[in-house]
C-alpha atoms as a PDB file:
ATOM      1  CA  UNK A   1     -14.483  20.949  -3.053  1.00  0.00           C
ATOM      2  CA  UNK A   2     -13.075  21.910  -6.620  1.00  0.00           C
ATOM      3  CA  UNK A   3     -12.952  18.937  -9.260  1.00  0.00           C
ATOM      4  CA  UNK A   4     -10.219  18.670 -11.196  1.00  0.00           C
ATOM      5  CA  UNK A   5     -11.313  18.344 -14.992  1.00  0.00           C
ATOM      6  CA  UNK A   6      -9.251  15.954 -15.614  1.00  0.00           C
ATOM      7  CA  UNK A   7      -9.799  12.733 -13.969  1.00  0.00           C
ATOM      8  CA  UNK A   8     -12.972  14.340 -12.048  1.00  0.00           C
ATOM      9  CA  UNK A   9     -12.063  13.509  -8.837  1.00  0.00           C
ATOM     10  CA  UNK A  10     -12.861  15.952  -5.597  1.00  0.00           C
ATOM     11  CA  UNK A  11      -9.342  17.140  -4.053  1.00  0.00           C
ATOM     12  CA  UNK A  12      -8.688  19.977  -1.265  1.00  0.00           C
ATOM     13  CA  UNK A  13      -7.499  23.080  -3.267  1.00  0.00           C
ATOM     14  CA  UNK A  14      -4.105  22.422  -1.958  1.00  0.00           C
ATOM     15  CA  UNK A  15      -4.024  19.551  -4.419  1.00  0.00           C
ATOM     16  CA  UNK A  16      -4.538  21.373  -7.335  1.00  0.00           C
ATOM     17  CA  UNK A  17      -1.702  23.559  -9.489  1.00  0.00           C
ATOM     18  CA  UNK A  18      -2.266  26.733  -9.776  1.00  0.00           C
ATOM     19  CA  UNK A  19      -2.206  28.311 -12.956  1.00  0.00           C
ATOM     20  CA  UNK A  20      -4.493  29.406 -16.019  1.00  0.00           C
ATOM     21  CA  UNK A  21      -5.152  27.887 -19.028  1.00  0.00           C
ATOM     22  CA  UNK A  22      -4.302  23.929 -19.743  1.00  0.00           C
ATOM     23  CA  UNK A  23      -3.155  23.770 -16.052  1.00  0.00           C
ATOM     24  CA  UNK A  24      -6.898  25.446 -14.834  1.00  0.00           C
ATOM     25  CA  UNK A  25      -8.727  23.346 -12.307  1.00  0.00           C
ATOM     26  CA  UNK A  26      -5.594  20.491 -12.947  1.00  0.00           C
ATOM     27  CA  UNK A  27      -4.811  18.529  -9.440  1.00  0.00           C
ATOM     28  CA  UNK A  28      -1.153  17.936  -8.854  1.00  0.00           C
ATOM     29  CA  UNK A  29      -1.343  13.711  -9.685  1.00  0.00           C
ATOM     30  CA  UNK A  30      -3.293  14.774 -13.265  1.00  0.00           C
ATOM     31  CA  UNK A  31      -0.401  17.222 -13.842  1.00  0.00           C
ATOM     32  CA  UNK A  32       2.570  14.659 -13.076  1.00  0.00           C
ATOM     33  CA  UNK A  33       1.050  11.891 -15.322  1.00  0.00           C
ATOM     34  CA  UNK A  34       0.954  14.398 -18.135  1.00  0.00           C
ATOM     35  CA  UNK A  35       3.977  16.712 -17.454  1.00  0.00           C
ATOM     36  CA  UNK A  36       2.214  20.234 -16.997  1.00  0.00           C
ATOM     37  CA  UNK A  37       4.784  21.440 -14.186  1.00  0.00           C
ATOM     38  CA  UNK A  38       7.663  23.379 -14.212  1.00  0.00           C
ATOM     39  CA  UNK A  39      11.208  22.778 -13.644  1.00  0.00           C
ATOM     40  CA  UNK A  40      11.158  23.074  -9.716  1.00  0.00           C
ATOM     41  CA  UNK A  41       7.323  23.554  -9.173  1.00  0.00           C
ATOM     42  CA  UNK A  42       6.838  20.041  -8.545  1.00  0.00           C
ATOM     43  CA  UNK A  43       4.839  19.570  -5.049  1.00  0.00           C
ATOM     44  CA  UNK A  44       5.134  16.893  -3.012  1.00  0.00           C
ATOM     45  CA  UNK A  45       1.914  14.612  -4.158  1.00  0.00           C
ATOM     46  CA  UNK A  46       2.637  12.627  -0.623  1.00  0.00           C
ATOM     47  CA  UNK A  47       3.269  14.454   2.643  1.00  0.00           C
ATOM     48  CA  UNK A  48       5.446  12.899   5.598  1.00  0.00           C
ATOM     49  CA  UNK A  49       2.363  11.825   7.269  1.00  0.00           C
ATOM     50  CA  UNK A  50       1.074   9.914   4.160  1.00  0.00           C
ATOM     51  CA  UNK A  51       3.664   8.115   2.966  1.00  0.00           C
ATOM     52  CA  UNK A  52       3.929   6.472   6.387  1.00  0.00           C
ATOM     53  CA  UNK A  53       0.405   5.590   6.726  1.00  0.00           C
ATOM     54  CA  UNK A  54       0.612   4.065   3.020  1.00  0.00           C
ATOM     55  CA  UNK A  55       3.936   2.010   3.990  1.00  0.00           C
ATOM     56  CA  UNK A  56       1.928   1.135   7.576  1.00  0.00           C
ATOM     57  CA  UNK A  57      -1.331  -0.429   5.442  1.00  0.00           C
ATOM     58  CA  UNK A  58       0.812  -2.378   3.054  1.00  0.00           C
ATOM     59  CA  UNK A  59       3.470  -3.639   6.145  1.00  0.00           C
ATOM     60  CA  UNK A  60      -0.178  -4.651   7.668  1.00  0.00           C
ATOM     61  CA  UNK A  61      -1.263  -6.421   4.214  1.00  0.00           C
ATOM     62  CA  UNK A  62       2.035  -8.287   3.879  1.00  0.00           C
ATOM     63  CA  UNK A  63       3.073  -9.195   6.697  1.00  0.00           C
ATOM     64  CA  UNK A  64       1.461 -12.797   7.432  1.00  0.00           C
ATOM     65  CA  UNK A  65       3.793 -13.431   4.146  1.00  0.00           C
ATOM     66  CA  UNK A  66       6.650 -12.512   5.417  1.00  0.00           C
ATOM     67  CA  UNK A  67       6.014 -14.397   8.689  1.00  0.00           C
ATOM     68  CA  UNK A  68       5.023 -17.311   7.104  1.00  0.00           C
ATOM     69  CA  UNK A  69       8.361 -17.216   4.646  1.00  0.00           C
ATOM     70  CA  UNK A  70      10.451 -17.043   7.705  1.00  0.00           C
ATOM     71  CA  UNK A  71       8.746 -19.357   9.268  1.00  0.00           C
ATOM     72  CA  UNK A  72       8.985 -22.260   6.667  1.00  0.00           C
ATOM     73  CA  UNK A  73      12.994 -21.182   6.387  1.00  0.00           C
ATOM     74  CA  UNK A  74      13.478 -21.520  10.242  1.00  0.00           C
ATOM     75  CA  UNK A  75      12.051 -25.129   9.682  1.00  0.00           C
ATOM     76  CA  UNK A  76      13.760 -26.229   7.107  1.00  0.00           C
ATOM     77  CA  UNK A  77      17.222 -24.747   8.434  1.00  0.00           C
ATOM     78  CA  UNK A  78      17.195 -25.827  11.752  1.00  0.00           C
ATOM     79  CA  UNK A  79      13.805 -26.537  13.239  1.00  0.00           C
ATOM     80  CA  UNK A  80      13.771 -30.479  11.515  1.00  0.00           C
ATOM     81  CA  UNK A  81      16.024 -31.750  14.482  1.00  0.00           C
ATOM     82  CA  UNK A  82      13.994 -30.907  17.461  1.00  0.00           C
ATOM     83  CA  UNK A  83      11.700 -33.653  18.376  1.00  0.00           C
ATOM     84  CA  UNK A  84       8.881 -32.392  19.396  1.00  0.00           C
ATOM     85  CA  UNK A  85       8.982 -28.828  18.986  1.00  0.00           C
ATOM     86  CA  UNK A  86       9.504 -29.399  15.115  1.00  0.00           C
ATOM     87  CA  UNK A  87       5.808 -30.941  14.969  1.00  0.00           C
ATOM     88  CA  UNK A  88       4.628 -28.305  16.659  1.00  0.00           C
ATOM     89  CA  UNK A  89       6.054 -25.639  14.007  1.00  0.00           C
ATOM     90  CA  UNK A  90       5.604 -28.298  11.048  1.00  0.00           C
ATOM     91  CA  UNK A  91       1.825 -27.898  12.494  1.00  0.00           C
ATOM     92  CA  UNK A  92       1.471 -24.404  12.823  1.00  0.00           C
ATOM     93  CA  UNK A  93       3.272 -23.928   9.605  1.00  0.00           C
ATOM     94  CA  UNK A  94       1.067 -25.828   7.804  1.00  0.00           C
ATOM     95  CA  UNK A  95      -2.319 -24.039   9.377  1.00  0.00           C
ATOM     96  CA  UNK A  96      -0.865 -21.094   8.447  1.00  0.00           C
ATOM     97  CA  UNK A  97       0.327 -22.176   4.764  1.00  0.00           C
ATOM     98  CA  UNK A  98      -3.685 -22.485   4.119  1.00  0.00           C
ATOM     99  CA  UNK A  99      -4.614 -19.513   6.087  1.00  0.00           C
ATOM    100  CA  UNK A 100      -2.667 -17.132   5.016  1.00  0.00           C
ATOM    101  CA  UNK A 101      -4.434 -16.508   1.458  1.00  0.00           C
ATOM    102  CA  UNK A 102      -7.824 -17.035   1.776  1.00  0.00           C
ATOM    103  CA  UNK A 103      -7.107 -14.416   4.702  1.00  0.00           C
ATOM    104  CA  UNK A 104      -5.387 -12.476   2.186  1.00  0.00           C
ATOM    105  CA  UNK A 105      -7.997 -12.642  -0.553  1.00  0.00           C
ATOM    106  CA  UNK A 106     -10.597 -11.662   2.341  1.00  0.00           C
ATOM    107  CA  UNK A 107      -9.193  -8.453   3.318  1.00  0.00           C
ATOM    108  CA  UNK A 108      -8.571  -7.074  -0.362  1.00  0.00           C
ATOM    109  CA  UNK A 109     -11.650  -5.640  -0.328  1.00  0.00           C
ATOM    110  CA  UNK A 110     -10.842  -3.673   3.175  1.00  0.00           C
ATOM    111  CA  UNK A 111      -7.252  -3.166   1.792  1.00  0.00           C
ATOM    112  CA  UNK A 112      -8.654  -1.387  -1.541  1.00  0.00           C
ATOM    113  CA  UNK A 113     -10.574   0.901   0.781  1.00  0.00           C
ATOM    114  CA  UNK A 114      -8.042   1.941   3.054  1.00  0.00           C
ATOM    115  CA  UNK A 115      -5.774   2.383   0.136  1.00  0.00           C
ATOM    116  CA  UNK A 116      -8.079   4.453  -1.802  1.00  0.00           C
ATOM    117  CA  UNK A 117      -8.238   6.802   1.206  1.00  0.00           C
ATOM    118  CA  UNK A 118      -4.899   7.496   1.439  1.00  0.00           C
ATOM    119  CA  UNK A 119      -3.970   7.886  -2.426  1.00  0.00           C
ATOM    120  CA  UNK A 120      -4.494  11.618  -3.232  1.00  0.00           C
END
């Protein structure tokens, strides 16, 4: 696999611009950050395919937040008045509270991976 001389990372060749001169062995992100394209020769740096499988890893790396925000504003709406079922959520609203980012701060390093795989 080419390298582009840029940022020396390996790409396909479909990642790199084609061209001689400044824009030689360039890959398309390299040429974006420092505005070597044309006026309609911009490629797409993320396909379809990619841009769903980015949005899927950080829907996977959020979520427990979101969860645990809706959660704590279901309590303090309308879950206080139910007598036992309120200790129960209080409870697992609490668990979760501590969980959630030490869970969070354990998966970065898996996160980083997966991310790194995906970013072209």
């Amino acid at each position: 696999m080419p390298v582009c001389r840029m940022c020396t990372q390996n790409y396909p060749n479909s990642q790199f611009v084609s061209g001689n001169g400044p824009r030689y062995q360039v890959c398309v992100r390299c040429a974006t950050e420092n505005d070597m394209l044309a006026e309609g020769e911009e490629t797409a740096l993320y396909s379809s395919e990619l841009v769903r499988a980015r949005s899927a890893l950080f829907a996977r790396r959020f979520r427990p937040w979101g969860f645990l925000l809706a959660g704590w504003l279901l309590f303090f709406s309308f879950g206080t008045g139910i007598e036992l079922w309120s200790n129960l959520l209080l409870g697992t609203l609490i668990i979760g509270t501590l969980a959630t980012p030490v869970l969070h701060f354990m998966g970065s390093t898996k996160f980083r991976a997966e991310l790194a795989a995906l970013t072209p």
